[in-house]
N, C-alpha and C. Protein backbone atom coordinates (compact mmCIF):
# COMPACT_ATOMS: atom_id res chain seq x y z
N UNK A 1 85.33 290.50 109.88
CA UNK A 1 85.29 291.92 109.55
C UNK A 1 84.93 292.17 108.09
N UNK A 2 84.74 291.10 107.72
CA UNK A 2 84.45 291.04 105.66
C UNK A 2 85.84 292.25 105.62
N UNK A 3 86.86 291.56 105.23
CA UNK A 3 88.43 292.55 104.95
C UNK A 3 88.64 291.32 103.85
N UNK A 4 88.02 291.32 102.63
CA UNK A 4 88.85 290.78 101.40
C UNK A 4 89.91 291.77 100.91
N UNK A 5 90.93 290.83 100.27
CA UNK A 5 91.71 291.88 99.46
C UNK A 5 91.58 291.27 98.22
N UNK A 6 90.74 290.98 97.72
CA UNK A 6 90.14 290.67 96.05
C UNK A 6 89.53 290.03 95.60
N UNK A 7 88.91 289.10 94.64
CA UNK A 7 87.89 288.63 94.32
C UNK A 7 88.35 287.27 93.70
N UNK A 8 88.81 286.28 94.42
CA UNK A 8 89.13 284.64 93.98
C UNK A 8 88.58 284.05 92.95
N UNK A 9 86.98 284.12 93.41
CA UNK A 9 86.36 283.05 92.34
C UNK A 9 86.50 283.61 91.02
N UNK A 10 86.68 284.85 90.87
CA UNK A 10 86.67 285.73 89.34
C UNK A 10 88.10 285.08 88.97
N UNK A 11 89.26 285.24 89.54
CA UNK A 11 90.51 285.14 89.11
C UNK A 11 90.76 282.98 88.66
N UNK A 12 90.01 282.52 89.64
CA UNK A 12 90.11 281.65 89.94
C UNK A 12 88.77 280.19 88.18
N UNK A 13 88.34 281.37 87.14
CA UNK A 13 88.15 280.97 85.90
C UNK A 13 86.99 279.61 86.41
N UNK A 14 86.48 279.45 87.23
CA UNK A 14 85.63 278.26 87.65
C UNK A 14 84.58 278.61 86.74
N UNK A 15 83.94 276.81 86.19
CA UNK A 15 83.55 276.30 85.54
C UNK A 15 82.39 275.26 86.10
N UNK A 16 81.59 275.20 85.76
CA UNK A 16 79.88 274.23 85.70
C UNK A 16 80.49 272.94 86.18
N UNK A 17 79.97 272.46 87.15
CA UNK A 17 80.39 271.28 87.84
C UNK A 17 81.43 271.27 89.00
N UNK A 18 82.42 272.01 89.02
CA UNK A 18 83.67 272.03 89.51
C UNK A 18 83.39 271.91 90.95
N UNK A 19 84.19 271.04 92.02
CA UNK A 19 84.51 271.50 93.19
C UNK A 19 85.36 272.43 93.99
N UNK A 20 84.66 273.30 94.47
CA UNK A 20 85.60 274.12 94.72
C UNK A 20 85.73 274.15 96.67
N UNK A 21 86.79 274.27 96.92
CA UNK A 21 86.87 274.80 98.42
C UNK A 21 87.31 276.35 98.79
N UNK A 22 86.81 276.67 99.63
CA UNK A 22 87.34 278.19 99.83
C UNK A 22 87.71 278.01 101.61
N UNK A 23 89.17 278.40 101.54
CA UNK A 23 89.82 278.11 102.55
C UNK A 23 89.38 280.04 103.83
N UNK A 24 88.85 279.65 105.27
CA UNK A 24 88.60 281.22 106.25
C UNK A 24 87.49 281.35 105.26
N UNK A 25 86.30 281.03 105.21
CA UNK A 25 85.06 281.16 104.34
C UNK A 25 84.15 282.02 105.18
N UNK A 26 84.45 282.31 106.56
CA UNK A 26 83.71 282.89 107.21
C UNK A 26 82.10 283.13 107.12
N UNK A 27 81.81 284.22 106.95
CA UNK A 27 80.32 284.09 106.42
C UNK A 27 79.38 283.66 105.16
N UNK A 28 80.81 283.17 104.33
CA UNK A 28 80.15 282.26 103.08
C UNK A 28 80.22 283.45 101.84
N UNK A 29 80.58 284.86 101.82
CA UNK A 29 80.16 285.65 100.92
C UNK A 29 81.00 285.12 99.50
N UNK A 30 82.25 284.68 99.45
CA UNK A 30 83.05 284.19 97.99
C UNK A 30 82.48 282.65 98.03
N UNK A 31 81.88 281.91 99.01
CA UNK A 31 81.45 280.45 98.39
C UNK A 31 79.82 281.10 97.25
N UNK A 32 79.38 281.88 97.81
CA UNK A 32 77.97 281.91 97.39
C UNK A 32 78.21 282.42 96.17
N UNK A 33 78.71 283.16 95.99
CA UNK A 33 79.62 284.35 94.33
C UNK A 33 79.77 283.05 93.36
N UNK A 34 80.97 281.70 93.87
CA UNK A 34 81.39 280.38 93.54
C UNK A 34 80.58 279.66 93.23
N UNK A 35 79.27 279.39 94.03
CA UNK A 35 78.15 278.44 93.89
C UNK A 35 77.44 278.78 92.46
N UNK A 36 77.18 280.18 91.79
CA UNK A 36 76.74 280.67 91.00
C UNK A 36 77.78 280.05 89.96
N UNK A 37 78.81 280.38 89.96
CA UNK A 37 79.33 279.80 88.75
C UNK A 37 79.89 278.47 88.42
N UNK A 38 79.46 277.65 89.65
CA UNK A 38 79.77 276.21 89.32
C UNK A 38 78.49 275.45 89.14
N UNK A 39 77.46 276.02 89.61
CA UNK A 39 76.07 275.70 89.19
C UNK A 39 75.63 274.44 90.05
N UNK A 40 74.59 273.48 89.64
CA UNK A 40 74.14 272.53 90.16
C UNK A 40 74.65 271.81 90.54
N UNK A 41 75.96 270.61 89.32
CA UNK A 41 76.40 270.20 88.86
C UNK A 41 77.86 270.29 89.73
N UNK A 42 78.00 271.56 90.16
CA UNK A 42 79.09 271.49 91.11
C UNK A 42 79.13 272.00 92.28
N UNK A 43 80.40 272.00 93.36
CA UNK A 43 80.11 272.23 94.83
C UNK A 43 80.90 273.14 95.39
N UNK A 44 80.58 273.71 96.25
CA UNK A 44 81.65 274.51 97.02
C UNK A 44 81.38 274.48 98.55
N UNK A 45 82.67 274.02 99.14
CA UNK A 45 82.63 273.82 100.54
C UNK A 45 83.46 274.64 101.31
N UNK A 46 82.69 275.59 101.92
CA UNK A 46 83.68 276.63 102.90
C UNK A 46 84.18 275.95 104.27
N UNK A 47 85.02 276.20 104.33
CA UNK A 47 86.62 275.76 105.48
C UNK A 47 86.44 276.87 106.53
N UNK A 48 86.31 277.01 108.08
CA UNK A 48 86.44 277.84 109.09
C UNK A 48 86.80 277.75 110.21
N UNK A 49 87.49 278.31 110.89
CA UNK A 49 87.72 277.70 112.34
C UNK A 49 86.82 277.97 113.40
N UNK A 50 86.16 279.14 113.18
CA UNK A 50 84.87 279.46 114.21
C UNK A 50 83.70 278.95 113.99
N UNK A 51 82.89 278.57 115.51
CA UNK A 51 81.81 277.96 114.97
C UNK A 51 80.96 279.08 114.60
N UNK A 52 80.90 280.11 115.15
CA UNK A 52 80.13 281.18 114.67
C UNK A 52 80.21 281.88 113.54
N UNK A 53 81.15 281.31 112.62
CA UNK A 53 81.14 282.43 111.11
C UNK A 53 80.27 280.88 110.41
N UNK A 54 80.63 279.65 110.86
CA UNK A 54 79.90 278.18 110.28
C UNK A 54 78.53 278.38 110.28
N UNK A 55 77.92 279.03 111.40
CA UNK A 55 76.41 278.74 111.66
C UNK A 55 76.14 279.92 110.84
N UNK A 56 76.85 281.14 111.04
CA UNK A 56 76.71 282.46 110.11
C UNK A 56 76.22 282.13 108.30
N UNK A 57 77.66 280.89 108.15
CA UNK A 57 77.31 280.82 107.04
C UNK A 57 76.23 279.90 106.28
N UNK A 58 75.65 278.85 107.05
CA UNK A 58 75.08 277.80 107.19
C UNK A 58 73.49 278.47 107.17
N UNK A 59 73.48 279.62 107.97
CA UNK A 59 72.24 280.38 108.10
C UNK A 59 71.90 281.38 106.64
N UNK A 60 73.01 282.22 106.59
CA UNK A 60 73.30 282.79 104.87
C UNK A 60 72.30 282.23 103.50
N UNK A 61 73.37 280.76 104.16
CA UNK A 61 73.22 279.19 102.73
C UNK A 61 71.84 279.43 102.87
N UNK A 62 71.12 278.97 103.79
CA UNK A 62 69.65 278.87 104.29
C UNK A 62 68.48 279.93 103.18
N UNK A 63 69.15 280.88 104.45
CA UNK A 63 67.85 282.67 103.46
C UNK A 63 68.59 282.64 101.96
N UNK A 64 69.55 282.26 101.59
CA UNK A 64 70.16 282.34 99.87
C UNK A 64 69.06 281.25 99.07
N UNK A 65 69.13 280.27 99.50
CA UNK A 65 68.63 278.97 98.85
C UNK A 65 69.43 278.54 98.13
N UNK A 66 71.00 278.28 98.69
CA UNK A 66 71.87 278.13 97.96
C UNK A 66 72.14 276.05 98.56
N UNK A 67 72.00 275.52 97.47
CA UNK A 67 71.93 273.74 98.09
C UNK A 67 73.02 273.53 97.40
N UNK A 68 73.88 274.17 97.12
CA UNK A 68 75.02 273.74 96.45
C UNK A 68 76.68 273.84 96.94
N UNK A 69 76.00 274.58 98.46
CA UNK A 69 77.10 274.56 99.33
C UNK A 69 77.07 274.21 100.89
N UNK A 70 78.54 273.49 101.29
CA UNK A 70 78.38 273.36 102.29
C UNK A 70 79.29 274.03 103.15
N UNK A 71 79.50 274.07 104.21
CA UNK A 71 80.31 274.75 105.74
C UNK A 71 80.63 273.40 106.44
N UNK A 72 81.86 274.03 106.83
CA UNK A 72 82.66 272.51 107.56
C UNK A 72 83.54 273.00 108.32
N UNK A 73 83.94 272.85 110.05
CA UNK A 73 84.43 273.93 111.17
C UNK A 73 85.74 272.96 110.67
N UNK A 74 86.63 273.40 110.67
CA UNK A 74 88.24 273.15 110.67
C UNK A 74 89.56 274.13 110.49
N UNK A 75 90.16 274.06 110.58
CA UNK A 75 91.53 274.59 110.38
C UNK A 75 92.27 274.31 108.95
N UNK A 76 92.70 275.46 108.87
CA UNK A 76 93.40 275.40 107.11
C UNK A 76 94.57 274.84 107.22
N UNK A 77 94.62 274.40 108.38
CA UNK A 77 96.16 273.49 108.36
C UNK A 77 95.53 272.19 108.71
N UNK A 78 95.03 272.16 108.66
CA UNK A 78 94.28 270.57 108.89
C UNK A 78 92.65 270.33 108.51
N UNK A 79 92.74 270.25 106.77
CA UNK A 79 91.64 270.23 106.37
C UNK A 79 90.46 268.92 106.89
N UNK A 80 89.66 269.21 106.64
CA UNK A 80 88.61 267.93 107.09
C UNK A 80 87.40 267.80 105.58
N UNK A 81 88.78 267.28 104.85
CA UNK A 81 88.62 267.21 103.72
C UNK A 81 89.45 265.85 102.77
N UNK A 82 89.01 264.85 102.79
CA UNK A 82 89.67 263.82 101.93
C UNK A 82 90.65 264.26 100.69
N UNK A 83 91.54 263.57 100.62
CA UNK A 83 92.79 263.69 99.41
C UNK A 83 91.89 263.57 97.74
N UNK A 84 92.29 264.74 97.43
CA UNK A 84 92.32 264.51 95.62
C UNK A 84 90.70 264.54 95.60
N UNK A 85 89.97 265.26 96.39
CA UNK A 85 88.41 265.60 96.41
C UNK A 85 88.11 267.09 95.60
N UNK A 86 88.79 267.72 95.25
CA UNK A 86 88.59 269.39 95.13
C UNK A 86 89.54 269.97 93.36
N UNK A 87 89.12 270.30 93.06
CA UNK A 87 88.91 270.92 91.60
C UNK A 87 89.62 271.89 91.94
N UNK A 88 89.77 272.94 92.85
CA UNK A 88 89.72 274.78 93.04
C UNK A 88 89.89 275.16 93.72
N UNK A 89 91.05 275.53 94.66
CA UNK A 89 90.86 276.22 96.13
C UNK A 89 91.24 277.41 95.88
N UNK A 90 90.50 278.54 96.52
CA UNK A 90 89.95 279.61 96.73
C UNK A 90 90.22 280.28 98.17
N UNK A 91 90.80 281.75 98.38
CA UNK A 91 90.98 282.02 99.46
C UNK A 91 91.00 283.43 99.74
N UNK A 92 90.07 284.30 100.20
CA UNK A 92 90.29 285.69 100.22
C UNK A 92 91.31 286.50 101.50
N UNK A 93 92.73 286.85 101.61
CA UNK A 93 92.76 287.21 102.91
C UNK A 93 92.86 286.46 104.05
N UNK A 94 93.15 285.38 103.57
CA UNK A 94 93.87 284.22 105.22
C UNK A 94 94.77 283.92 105.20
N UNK A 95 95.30 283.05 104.09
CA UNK A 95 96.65 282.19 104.42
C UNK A 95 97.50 283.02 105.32
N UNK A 96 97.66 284.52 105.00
CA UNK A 96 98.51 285.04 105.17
C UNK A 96 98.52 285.35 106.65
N UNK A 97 97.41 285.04 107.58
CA UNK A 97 97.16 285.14 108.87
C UNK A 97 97.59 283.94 109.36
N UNK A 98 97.58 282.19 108.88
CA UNK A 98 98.45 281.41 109.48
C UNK A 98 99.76 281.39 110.14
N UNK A 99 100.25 281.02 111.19
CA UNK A 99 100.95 280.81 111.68
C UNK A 99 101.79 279.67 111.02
N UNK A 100 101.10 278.68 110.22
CA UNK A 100 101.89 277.73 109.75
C UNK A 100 101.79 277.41 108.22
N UNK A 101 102.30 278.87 107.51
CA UNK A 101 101.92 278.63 106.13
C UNK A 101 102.43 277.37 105.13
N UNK A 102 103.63 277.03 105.80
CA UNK A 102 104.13 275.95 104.61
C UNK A 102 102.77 274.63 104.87
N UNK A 103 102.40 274.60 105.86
CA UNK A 103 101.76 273.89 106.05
C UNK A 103 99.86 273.94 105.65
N UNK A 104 99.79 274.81 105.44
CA UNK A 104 98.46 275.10 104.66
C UNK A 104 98.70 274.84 103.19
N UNK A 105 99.70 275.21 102.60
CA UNK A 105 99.79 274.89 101.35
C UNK A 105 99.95 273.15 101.02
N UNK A 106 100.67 272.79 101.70
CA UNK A 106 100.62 271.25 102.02
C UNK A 106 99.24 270.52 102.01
N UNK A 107 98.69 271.05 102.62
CA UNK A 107 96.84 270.51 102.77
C UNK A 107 95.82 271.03 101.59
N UNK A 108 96.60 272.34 101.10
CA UNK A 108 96.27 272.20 99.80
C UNK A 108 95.99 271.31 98.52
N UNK A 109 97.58 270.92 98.59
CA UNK A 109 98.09 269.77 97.82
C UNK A 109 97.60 268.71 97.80
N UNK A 110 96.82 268.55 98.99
CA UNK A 110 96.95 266.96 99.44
C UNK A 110 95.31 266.72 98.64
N UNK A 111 94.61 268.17 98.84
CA UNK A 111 93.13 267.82 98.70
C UNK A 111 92.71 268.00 97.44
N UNK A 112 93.79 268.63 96.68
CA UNK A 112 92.99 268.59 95.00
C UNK A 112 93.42 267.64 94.39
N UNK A 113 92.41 267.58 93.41
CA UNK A 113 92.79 266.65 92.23
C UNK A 113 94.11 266.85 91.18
N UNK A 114 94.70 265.46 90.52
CA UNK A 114 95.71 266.10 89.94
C UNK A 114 95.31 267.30 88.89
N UNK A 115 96.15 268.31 88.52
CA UNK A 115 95.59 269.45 87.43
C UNK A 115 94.72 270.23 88.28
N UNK A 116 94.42 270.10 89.90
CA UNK A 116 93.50 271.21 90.37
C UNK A 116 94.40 272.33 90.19
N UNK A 117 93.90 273.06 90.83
CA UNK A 117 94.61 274.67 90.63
C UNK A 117 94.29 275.57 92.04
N UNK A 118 95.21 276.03 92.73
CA UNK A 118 95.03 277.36 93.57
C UNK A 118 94.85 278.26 93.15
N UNK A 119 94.12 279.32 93.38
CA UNK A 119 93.57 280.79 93.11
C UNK A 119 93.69 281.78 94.16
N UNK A 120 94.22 282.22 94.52
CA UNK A 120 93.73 283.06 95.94
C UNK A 120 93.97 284.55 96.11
N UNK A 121 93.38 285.16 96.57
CA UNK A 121 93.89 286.69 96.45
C UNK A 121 94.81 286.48 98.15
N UNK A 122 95.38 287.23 98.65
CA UNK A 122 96.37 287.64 99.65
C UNK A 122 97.22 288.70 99.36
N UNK A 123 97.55 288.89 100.30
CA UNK A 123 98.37 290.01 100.77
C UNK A 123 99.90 289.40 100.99
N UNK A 124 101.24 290.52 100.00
CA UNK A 124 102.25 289.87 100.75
C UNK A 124 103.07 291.62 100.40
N UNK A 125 104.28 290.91 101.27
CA UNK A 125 105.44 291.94 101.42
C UNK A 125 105.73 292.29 100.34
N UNK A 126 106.03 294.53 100.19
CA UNK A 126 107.00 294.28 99.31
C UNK A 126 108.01 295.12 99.81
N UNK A 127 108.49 295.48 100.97
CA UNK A 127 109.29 295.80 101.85
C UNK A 127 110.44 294.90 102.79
N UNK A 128 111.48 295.13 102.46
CA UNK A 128 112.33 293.82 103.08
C UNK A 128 112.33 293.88 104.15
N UNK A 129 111.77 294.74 104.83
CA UNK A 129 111.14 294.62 106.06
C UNK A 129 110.31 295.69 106.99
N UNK A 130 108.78 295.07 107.27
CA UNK A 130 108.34 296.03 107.98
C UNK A 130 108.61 297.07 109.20
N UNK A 131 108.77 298.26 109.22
CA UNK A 131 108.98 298.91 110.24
C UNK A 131 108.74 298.52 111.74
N UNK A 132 109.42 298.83 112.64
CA UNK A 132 109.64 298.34 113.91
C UNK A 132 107.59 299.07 114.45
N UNK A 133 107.45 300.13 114.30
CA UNK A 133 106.25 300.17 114.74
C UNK A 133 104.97 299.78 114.46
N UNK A 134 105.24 298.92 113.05
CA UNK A 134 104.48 298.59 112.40
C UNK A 134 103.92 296.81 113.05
N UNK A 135 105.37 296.47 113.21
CA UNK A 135 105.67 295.01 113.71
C UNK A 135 104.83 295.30 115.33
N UNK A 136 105.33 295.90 115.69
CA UNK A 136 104.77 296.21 117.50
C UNK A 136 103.27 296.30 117.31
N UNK A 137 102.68 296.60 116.25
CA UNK A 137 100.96 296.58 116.66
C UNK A 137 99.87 295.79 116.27
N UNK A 138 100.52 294.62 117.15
CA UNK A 138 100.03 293.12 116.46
C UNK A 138 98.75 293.32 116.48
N UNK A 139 98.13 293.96 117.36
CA UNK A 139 96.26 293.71 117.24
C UNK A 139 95.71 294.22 116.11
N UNK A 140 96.31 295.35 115.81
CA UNK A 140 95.50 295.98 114.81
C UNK A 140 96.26 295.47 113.09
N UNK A 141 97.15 295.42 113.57
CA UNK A 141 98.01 294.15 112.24
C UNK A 141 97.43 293.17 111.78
N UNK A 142 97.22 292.21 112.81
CA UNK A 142 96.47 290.83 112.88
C UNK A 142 94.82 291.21 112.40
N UNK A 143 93.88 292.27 112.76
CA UNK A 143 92.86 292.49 112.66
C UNK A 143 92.72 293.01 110.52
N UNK A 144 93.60 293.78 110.60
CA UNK A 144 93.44 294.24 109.48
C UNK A 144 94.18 293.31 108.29
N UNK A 145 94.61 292.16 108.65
CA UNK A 145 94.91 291.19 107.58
C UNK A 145 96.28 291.76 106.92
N UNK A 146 97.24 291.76 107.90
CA UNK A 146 98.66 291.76 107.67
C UNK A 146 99.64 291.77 108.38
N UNK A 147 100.07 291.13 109.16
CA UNK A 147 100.67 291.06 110.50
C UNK A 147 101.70 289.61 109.96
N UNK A 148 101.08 288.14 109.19
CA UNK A 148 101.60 287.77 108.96
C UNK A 148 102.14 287.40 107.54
N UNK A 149 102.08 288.52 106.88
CA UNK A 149 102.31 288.45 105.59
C UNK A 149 103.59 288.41 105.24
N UNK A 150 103.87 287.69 104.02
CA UNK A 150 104.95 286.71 103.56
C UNK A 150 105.46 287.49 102.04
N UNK A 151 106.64 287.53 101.74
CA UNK A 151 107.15 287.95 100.82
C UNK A 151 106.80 287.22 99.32
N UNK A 152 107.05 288.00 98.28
CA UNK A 152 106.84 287.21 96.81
C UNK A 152 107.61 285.80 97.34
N UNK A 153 109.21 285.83 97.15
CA UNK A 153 110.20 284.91 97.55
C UNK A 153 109.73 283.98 98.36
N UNK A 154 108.89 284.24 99.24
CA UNK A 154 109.11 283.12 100.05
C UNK A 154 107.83 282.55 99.88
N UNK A 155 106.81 283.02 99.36
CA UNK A 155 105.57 282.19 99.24
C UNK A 155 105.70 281.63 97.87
N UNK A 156 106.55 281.69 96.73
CA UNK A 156 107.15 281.32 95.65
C UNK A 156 107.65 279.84 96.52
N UNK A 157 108.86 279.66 97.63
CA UNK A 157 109.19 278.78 97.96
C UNK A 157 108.81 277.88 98.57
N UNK A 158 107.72 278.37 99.27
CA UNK A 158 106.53 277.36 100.28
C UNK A 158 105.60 276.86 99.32
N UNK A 159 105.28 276.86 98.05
CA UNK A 159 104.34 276.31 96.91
C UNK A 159 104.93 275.24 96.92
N UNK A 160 106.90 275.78 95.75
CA UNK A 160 107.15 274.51 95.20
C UNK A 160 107.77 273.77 96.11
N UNK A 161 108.05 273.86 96.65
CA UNK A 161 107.93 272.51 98.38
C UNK A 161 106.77 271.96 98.86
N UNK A 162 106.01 272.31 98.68
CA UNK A 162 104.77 271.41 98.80
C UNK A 162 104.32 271.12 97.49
N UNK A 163 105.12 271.05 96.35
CA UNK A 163 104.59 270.66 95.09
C UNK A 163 104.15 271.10 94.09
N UNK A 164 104.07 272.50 93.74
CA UNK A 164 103.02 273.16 92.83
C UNK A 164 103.85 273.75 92.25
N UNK A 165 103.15 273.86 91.20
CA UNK A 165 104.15 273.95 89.65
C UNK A 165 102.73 274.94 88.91
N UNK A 166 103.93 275.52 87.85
CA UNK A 166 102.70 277.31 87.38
C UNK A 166 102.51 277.74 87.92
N UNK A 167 103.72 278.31 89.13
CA UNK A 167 103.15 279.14 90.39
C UNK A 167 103.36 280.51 89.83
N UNK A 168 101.99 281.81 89.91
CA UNK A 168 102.25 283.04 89.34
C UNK A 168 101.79 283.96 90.53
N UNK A 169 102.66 284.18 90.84
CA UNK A 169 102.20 285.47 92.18
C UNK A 169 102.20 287.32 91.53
N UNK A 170 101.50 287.68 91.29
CA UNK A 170 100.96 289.32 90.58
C UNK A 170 100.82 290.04 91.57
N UNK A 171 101.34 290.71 92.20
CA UNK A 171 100.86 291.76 93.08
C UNK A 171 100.00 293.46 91.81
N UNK A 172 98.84 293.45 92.56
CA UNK A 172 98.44 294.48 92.36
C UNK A 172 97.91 295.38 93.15
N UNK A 173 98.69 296.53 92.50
CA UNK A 173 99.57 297.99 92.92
C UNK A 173 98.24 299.00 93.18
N UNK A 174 96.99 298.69 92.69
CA UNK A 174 95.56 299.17 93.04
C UNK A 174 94.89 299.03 94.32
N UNK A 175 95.27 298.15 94.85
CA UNK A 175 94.61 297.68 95.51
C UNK A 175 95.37 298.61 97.46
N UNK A 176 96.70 299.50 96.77
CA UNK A 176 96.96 299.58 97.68
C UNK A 176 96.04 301.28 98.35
N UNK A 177 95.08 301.59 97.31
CA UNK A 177 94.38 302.82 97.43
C UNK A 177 92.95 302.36 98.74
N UNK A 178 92.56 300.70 98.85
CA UNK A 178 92.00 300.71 100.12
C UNK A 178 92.52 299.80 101.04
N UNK A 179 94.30 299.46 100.96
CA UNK A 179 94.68 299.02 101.80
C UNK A 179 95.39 299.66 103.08
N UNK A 180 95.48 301.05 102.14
CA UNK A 180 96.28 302.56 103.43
C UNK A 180 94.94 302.38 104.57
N UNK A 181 93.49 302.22 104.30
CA UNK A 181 92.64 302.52 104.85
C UNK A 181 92.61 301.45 106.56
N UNK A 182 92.95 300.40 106.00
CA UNK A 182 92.78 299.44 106.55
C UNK A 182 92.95 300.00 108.51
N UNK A 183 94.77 300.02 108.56
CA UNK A 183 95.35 300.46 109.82
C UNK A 183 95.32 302.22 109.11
N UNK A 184 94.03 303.52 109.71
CA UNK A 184 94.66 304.87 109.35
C UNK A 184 95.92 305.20 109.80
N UNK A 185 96.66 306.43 109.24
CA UNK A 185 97.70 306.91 109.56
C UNK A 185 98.82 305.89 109.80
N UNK A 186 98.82 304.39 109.43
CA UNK A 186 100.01 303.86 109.95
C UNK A 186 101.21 303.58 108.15
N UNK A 187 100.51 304.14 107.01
CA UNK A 187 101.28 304.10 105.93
C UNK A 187 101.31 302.78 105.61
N UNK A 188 100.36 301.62 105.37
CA UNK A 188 101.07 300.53 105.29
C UNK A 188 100.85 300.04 103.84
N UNK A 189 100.30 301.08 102.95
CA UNK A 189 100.54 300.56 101.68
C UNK A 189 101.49 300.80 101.17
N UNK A 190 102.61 301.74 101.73
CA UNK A 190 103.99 301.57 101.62
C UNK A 190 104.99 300.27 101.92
N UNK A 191 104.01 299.20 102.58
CA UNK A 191 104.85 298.11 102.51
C UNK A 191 104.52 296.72 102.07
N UNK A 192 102.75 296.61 102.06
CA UNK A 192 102.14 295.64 102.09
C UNK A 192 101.64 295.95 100.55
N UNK A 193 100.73 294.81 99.34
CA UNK A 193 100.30 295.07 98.58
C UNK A 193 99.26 293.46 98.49
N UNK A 194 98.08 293.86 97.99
CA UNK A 194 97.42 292.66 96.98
C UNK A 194 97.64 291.81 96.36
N UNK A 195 97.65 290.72 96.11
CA UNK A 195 98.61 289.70 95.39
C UNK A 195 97.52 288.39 94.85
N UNK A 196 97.45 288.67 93.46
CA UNK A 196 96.58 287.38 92.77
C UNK A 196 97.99 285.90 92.92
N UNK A 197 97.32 284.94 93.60
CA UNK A 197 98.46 284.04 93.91
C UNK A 197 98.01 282.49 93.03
N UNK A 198 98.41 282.18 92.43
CA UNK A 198 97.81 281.18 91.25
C UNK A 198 98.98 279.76 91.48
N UNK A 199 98.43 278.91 91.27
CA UNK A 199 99.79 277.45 91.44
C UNK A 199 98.46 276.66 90.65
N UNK A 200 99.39 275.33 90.64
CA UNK A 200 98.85 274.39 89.99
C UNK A 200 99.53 272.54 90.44
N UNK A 201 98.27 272.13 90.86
CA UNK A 201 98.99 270.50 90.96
C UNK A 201 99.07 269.31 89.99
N UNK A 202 100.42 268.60 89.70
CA UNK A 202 100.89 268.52 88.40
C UNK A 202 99.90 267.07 88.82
């Protein structure tokens, strides 16, 4: 549905050479943004579970003339990605749709280098808990990129359990002017917000 909630590679300070991964890369639009600023010299490999956002993006790469990136069909809980390969992971708007977040962050861990760094924009709670009608409308929840969204607290605790240290989670309070849009009439920037989510592997 292209539903980012912010702009990774900007937050995410990448540098000439760097490898970067971008975890739900779908049609490639934040690897290609990435490819520009890591240049020749460096790579960016988008992560997807459909084969159709892969070939989407693979086709993109193609008409771009972008040779500096690749597409690879997998699951963010089970990268298909070797240990201590990746500089940068990058993520617009997914984790927070896993079902098994401690465990995406885990595969995080596993695949950067020491001193890599997470960047990711997402969405988390700032309501101790979403409304009962809100919870009941999983399709359009799930569609609009918040159904499984996770509190400051607890995505604070699923980092440093899988290891990551300089963890800075920012929610920004702007972002909730096109997140009302998302589900109309259901109020949900009254509970949900934007969140620059930053860690670091020691």
């Amino acid at each position: 549905m292209g539903l980012g909630c912010g702009n990774p590679q900007a937050i995410a300070a990448l540098k000439s050479g760097e490898v970067v991964l971008d975890l739900g890369s779908g049609g490639g639009f934040d690897c290609f943004l990435a490819a520009k600023q890591v240049g020749d010299q460096g790579k960016v490999i988008g992560v997807d579970m459909t084969p159709e956002m892969i070939s989407k993006a693979r086709l993109n790469a193609a008409k771009g003339g972008f040779t500096n990136t690749e597409f690879r069909l997998g699951e963010i809980e089970n990268l298909p990605i070797p240990n201590e390969t990746v500089n940068v992971i990058i993520s617009n708007c997914v984790i927070n749709l896993s079902p098994n977040k401690p465990q995406v962050f885990k595969e995080a861990y596993r695949v950067l280098n020491s001193g890599g760094r997470l960047a990711i924009s997402d969405i988390v709670t700032t309501a101790a808990e979403l409304p009962t009608e809100i919870k009941n409308n999983i399709e359009d929840m799930y569609s609009g990129c918040i159904s499984g969204a996770s509190s400051i607290t607890e995505l604070e605790t699923m980092l440093k359990q899988s290891g990551f240290i300089d963890i800075s989670i920012e929610p920004k309070d702007e972002s909730k002017e096109f997140i009302k849009d998302w589900v109309p009439g259901a109020n949900i920037d009254k509970y949900i917000v934007s969140a620059v989510i930053k860690a670091r592997k020691q």
